[in-house]
C-alpha atoms as a PDB file:
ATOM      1  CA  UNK A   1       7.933  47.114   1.224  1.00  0.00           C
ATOM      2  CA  UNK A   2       6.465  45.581  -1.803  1.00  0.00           C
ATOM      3  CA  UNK A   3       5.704  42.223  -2.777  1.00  0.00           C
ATOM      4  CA  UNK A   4       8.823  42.514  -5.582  1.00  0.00           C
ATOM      5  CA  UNK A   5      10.920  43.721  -2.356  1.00  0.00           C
ATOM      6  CA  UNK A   6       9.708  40.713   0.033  1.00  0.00           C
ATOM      7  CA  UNK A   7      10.535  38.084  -2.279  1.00  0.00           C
ATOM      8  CA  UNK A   8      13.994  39.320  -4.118  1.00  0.00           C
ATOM      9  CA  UNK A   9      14.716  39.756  -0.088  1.00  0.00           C
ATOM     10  CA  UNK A  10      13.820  36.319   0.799  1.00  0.00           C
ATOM     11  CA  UNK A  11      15.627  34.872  -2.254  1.00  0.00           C
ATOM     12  CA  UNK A  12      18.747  36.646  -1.320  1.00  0.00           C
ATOM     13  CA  UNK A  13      18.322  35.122   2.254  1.00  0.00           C
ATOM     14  CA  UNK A  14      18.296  31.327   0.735  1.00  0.00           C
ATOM     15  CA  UNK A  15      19.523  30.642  -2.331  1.00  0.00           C
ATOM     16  CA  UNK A  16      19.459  26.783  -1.877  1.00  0.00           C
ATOM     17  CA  UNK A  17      15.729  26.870  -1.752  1.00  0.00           C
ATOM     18  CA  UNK A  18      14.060  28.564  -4.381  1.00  0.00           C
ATOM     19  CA  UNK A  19      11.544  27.232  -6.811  1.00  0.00           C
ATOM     20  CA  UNK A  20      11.289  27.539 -10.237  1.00  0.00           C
ATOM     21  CA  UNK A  21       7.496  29.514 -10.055  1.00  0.00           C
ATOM     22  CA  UNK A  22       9.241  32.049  -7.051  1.00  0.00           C
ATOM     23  CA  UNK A  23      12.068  32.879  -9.449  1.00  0.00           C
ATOM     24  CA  UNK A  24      10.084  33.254 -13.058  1.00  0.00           C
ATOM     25  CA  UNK A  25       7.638  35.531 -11.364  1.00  0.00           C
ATOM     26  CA  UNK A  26      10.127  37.639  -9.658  1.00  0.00           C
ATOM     27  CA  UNK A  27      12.393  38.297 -13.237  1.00  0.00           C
ATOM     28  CA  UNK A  28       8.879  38.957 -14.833  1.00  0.00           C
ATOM     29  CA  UNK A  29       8.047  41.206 -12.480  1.00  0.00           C
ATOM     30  CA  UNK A  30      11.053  42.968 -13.458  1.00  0.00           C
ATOM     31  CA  UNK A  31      11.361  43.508 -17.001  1.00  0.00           C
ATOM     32  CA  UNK A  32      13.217  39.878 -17.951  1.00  0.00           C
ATOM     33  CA  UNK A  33      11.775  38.677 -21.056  1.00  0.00           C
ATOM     34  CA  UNK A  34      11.539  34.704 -20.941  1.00  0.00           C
ATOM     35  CA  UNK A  35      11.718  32.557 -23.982  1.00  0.00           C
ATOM     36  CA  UNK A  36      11.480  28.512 -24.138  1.00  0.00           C
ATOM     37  CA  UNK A  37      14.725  27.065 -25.411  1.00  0.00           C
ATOM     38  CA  UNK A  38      12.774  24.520 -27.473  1.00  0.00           C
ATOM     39  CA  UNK A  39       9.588  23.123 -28.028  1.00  0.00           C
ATOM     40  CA  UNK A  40       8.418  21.576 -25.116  1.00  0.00           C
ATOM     41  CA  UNK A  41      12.164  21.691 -23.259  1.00  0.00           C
ATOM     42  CA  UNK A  42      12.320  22.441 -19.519  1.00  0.00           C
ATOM     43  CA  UNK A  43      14.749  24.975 -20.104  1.00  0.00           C
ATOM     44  CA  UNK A  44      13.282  28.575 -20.192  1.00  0.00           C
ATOM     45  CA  UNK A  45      16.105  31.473 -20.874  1.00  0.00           C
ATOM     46  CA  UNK A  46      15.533  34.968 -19.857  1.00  0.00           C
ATOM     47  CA  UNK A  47      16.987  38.369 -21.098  1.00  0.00           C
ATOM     48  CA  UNK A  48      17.141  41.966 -19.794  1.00  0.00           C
ATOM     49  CA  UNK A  49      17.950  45.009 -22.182  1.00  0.00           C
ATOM     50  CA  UNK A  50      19.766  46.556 -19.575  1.00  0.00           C
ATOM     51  CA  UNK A  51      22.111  43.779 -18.339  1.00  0.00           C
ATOM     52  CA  UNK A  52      24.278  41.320 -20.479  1.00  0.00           C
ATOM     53  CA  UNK A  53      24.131  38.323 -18.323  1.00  0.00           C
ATOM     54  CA  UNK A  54      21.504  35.143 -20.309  1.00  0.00           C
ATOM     55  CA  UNK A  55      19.927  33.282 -17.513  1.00  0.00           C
ATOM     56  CA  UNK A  56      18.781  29.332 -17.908  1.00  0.00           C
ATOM     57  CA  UNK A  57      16.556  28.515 -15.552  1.00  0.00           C
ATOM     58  CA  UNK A  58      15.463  24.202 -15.657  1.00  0.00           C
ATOM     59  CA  UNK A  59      11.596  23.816 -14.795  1.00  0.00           C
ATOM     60  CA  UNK A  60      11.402  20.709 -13.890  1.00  0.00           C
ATOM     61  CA  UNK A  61       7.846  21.134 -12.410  1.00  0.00           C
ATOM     62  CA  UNK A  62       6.527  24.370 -11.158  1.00  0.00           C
ATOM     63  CA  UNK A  63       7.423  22.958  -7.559  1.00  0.00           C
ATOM     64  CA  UNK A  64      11.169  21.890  -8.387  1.00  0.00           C
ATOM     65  CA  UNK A  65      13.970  23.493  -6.215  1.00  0.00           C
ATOM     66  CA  UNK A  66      16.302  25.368  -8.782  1.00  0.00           C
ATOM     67  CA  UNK A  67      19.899  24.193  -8.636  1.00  0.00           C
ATOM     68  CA  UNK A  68      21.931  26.962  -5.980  1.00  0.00           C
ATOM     69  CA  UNK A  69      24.114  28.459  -8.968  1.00  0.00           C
ATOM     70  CA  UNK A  70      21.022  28.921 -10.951  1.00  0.00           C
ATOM     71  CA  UNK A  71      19.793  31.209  -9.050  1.00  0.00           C
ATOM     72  CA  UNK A  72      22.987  33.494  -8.025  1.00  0.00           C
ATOM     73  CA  UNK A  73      23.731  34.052 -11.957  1.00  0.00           C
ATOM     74  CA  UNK A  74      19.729  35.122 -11.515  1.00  0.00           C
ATOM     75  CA  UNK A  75      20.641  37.761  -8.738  1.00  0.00           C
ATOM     76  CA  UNK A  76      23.670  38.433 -10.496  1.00  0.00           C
ATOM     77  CA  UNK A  77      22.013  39.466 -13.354  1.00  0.00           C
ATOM     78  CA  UNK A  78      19.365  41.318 -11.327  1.00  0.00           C
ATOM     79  CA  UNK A  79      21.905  43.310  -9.017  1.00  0.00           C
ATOM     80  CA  UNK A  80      23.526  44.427 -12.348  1.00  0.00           C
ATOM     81  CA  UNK A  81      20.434  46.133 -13.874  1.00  0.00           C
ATOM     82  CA  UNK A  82      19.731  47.565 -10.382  1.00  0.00           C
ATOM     83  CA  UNK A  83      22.942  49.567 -10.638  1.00  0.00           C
ATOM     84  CA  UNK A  84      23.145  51.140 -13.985  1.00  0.00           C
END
């Protein structure tokens, strides 16, 4: 099992504790492109050619817990490039 596998698997196994720097390396890791909403903002947005779902993640520090329904539109999006 890769190191992709291990942590989309232990993402999927708690959603209510994931941090930012866990969840931007795993959508970099596959294919997301990330963008800063603004200069300096907190808010980072990331895009897939293959899926048409825009996730916002808030980085509130590279420790901060991302808020639980952050992170499902995040495996939402990443379950739906997966399939097609």
């Amino acid at each position: 099992m890769s190191n992709k596998e291990k942590r989309l698997l232990n993402i999927l196994n708690n959603t209510k504790n994931v941090r930012f720097k866990e969840m931007d390396s795993l959508l970099f890791e596959m294919g997301y492109i990330r963008r800063q909403s603004g200069s300096g903002s907190s808010h980072f947005v990331y895009s897939h050619p293959k899926s048409p779902i825009i996730i916002v993640l808030a980085a509130h520090g590279s420790n901060a817990v991302l808020p639980e329904y952050q992170v499902k539109k995040a495996l939402l999006s990443i379950k739906n490039i997966e399939v097609k």
